[in-house]
Protein backbone atom coordinates (compact mmCIF):
# COMPACT_ATOMS: atom_id res chain seq x y z
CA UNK A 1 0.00 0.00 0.00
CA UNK A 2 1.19 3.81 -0.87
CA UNK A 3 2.07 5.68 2.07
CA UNK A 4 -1.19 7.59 1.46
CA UNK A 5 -2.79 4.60 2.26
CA UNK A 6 -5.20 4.13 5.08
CA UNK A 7 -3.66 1.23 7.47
CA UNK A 8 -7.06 0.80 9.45
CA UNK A 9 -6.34 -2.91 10.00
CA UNK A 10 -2.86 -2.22 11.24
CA UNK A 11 -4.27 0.38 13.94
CA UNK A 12 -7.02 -1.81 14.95
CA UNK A 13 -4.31 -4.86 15.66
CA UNK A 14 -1.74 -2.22 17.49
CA UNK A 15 -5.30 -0.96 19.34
CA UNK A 16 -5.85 -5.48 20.41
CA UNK A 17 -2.25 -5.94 21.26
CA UNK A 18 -3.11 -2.33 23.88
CA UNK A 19 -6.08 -3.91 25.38
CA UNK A 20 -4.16 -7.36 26.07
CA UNK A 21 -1.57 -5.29 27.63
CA UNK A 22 -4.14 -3.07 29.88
CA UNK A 23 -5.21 -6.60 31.38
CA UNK A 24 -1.76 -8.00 31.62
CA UNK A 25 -1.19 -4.93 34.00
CA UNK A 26 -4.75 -5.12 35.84
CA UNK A 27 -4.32 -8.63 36.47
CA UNK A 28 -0.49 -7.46 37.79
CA UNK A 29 -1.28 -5.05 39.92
CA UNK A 30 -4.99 -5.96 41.45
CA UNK A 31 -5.99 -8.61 43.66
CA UNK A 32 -9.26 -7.85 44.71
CA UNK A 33 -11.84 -9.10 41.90
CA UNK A 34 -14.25 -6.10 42.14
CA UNK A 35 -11.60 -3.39 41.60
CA UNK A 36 -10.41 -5.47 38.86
CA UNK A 37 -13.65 -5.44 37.27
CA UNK A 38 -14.03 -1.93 37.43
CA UNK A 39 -10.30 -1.36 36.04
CA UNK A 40 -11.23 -3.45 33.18
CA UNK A 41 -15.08 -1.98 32.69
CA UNK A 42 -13.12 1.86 32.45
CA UNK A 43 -10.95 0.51 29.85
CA UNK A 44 -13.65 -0.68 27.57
CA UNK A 45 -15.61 2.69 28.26
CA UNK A 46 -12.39 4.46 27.18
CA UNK A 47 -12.06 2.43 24.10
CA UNK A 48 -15.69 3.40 23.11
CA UNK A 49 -15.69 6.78 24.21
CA UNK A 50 -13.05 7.65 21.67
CA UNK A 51 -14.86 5.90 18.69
CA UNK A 52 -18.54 6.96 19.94
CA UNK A 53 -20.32 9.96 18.77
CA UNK A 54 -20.87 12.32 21.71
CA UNK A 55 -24.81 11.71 21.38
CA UNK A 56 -24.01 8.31 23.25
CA UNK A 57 -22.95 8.74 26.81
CA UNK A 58 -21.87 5.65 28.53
CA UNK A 59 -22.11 4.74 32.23
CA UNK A 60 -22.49 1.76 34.76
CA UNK A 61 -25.54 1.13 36.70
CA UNK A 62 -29.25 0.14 36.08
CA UNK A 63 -31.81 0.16 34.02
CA UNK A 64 -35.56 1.31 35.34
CA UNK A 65 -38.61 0.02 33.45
CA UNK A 66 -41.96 -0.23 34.13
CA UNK A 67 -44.70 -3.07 35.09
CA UNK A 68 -47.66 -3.60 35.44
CA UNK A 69 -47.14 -3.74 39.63
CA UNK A 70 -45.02 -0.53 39.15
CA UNK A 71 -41.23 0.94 38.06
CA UNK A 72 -38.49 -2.14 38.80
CA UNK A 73 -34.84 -1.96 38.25
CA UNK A 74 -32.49 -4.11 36.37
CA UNK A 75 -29.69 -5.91 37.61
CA UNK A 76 -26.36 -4.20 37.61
CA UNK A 77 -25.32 -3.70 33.85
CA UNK A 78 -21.55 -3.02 33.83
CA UNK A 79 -21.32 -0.15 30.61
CA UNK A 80 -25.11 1.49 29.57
CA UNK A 81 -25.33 3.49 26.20
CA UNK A 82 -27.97 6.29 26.60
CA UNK A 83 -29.36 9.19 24.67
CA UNK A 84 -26.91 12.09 26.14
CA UNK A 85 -28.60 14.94 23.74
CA UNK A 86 -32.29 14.02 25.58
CA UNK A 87 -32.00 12.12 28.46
CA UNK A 88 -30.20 11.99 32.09
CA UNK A 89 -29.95 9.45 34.88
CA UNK A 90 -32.83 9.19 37.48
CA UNK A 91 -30.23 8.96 40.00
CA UNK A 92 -26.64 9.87 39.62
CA UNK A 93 -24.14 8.80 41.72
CA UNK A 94 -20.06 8.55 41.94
CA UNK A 95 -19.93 4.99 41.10
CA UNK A 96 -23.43 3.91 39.13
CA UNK A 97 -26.88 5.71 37.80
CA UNK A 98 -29.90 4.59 36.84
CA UNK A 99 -31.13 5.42 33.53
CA UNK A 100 -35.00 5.47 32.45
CA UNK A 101 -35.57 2.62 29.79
CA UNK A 102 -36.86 5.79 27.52
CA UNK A 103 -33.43 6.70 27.20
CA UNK A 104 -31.44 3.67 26.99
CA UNK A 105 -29.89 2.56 23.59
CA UNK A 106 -28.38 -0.96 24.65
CA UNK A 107 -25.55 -2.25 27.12
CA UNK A 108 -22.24 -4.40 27.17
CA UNK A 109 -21.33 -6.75 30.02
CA UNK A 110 -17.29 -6.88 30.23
CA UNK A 111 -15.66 -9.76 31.28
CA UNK A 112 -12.47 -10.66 32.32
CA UNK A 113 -12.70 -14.14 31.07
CA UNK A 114 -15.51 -15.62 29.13
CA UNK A 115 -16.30 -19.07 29.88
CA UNK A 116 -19.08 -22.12 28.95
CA UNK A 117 -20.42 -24.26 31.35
CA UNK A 118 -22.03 -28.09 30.51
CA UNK A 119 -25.40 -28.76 29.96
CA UNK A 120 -25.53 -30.38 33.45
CA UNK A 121 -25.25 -27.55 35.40
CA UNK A 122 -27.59 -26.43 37.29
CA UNK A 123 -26.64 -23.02 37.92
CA UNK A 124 -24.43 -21.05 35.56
CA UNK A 125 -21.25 -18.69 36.13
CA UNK A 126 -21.78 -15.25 36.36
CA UNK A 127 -18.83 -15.32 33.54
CA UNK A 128 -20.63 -17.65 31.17
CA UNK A 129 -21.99 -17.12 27.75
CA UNK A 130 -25.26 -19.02 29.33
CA UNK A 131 -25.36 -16.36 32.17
CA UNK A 132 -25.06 -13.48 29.63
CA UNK A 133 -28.11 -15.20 27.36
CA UNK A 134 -30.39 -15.57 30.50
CA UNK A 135 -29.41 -11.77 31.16
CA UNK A 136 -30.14 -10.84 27.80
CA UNK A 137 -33.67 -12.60 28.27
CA UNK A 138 -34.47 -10.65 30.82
CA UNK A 139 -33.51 -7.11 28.97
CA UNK A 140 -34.94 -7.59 25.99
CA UNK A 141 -38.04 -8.28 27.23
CA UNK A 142 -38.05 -5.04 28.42
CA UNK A 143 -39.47 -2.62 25.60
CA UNK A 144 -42.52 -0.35 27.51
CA UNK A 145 -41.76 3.22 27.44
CA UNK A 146 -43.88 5.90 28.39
CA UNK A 147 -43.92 9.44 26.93
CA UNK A 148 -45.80 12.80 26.13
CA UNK A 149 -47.04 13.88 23.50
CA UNK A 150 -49.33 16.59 22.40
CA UNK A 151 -52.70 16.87 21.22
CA UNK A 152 -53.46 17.99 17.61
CA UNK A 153 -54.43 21.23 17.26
CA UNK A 154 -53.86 21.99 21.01
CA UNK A 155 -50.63 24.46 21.84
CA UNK A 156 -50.68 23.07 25.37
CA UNK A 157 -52.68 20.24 26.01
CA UNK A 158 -50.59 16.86 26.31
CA UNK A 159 -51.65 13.06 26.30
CA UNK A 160 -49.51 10.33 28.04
CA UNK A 161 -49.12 7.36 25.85
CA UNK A 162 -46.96 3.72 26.28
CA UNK A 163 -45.37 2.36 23.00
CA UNK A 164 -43.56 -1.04 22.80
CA UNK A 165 -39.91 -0.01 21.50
CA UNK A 166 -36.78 -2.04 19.87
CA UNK A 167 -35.29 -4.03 22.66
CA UNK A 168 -31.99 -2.61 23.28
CA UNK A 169 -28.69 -3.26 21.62
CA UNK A 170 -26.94 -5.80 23.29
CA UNK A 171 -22.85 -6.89 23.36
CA UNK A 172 -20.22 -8.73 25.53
CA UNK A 173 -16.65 -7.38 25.28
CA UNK A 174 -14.27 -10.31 26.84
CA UNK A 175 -10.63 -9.97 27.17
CA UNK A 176 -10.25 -13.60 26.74
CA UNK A 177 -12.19 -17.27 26.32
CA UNK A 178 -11.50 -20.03 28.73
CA UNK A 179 -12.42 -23.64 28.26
CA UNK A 180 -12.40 -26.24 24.77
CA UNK A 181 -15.69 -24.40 23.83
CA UNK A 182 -14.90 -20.99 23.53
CA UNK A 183 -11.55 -21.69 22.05
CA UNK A 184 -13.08 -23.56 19.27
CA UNK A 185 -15.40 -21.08 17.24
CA UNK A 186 -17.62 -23.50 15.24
CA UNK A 187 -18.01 -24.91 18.70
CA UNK A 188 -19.29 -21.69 20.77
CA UNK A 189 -21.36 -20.41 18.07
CA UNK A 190 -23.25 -23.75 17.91
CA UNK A 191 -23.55 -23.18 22.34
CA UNK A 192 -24.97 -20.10 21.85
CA UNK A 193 -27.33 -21.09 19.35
CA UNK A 194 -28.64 -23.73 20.63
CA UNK A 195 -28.59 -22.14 24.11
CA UNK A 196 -30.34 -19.21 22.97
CA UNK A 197 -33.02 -21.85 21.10
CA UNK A 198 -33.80 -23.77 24.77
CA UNK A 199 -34.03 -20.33 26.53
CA UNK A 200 -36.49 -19.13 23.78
CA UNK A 201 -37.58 -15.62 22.99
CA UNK A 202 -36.68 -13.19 23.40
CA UNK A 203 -33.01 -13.54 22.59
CA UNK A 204 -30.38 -12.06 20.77
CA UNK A 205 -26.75 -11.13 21.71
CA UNK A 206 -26.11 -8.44 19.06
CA UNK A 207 -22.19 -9.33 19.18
CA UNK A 208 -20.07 -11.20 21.84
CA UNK A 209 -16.20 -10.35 21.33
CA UNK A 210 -13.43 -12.39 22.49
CA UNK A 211 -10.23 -10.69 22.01
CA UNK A 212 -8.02 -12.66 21.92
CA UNK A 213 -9.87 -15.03 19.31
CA UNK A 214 -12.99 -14.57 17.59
CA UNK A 215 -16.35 -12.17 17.00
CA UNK A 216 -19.76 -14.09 16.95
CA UNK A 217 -23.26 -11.64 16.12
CA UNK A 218 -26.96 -13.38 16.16
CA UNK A 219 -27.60 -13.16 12.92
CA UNK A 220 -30.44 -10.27 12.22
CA UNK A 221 -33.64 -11.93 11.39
CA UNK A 222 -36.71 -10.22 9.00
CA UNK A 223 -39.47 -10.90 11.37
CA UNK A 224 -42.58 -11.11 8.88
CA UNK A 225 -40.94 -13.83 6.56
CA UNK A 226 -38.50 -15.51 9.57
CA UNK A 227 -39.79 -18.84 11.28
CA UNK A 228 -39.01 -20.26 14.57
CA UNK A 229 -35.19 -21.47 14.12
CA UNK A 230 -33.72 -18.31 12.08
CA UNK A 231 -33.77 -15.86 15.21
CA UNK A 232 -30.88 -18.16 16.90
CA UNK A 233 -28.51 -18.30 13.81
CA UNK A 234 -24.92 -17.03 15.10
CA UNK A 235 -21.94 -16.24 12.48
CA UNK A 236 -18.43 -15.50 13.37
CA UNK A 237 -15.50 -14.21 11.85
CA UNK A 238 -11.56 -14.69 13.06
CA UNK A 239 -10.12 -12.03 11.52
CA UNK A 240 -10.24 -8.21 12.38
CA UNK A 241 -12.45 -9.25 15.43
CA UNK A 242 -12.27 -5.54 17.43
CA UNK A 243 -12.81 -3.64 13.74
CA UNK A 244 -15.88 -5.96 13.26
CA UNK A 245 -17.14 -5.02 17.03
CA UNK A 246 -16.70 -1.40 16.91
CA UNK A 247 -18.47 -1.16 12.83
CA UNK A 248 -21.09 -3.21 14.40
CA UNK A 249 -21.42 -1.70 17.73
CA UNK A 250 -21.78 1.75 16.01
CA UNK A 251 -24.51 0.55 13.13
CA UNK A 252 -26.66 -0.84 15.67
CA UNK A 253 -26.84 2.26 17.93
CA UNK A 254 -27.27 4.06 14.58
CA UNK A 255 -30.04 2.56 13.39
CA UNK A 256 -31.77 2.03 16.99
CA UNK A 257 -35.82 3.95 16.47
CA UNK A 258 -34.95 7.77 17.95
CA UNK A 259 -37.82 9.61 20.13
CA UNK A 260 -39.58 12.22 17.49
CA UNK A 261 -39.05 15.21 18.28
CA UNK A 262 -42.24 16.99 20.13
CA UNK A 263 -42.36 13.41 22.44
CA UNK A 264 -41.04 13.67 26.17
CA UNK A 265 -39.90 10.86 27.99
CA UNK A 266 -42.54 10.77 30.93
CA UNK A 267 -39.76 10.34 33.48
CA UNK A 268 -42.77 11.59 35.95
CA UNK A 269 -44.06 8.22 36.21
CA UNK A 270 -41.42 6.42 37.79
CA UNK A 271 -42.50 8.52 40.59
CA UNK A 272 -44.32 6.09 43.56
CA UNK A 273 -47.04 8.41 43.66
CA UNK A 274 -47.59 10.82 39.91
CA UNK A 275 -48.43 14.57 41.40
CA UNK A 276 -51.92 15.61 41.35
CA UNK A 277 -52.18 19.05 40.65
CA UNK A 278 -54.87 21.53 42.85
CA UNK A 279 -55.52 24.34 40.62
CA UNK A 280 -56.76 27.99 41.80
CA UNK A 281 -58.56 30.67 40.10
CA UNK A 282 -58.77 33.94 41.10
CA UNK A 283 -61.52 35.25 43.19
């Protein structure tokens, strides 16, 4: 290639061969597994905070969502992608927030190591690919999101309304894959299929990267001519692995449905009890 040629591959292997180092020295220095979790979480947020288009802010913490017995939280989701032009946390702390579902655009669980566990099992690692499909289960199913909007021909008057969105964009950035499975490609994409199959819908890991191996994505499906077994196809590619995360990363944020413009996230109604308003006239 000319010198005036564009050696995107080349950064993105200099940018792995970084990452393996930043672990090298986490796992060097740090002893205790939570601090080592977070040291590894910042790194990841770092890595997509420099590729990221400032509309996406990224955080740790929780997700709130509402059902029908009332607002619940998520479990702890360890890097959230949100709508920073529109939307804020609920509750904003020094170490976590939680973010309204309204404003959420998906989430990625790092892990140190990425393992598989047997069929036998009766309860699966927190570091599994099982673990992260149950998770992803539970967050996908999560697509109510309330908002107001006005009334035609009214300058003032408002209506609140619930729409079932896109469940959120979901990923799993591992430094590394433990065990025959995940070090075997043909192998861990047919686990997460066919896990993803006996959990049932909904499912779908957007993109699970292993860095020092391979990328795997659920394949997208066209819902209205799809049938039961193509929403748990899974592809994967050896080559270029952290370019194919961030290009796919980015498209799906891209293309995730944005609020039109005259709606407002009804943030209100995560309130226990909405505010009645008294109104006075004068006398």
């Amino acid at each position: 290639m000319s010198n005036n040629g564009l050696e995107y591959s080349e950064f993105i292997s200099i940018e792995k061969k970084a990452l393996a180092g930043r672990l090298s020295a986490v796992r060097a220095v740090l002893r205790h597994a939570g601090e080592k979790g977070r040291a590894l979480e910042h790194e990841v947020a770092s890595l997509l905070r420099a590729f990221l288009p400032n509309e996406y802010g990224i955080s740790t913490g929780f997700i709130a969502y509402h059902t029908h017995k009332g607002p619940k939280l998520s479990s702890q989701l360890d890097i959230i992608i949100y709508d920073a032009l529109r939307g804020s946390p609920l509750v904003n702390f020094e170490t976590c927030a939680i973010f309204p579902i309204e404003f959420v655009f998906g989430y990625i669980e790092v892990k140190a190591v990425l393992t598989s566990s047997p069929d036998t099992a009766k309860k699966y690692a927190e570091n599994s690919i099982e673990k992260c499909i149950q998770k992803n289960k539970e967050l996908r199913s999560i697509r109510k999101r309330k908002f107001w909007i006005p009334i035609p021909r009214s300058q003032t008057a408002v209506q609140l309304i619930e729409r079932d969105w896109l469940p959120i964009r979901s990923y799993i950035f591992a430094y590394n894959g433990e065990g025959k499975i995940t070090k075997d490609p043909q192998a861990m994409a047919t686990r997460m299929a066919n896990f993803m199959k006996l959990t049932g819908q909904p499912v779908h890991l957007h993109g699970v990267l292993l860095t020092d191996g391979t990328y795997f994505e659920t394949v997208p499906v066209d819902s209205p001519k799809a049938n039961s077994n193509d929403y748990f196809h899974v592809r994967y590619a050896t080559e270029n692995t952290l370019g194919m995360f961030k290009a796919s990363l980015i498209s799906a944020l891209v293309r995730f449905d944005r609020i039109p413009e005259n709606w407002v996230p009804a943030v209100d109604q995560y309130q226990a009890h909405v505010c009645q308003w008294q109104k006075v006239s004068p006398q």
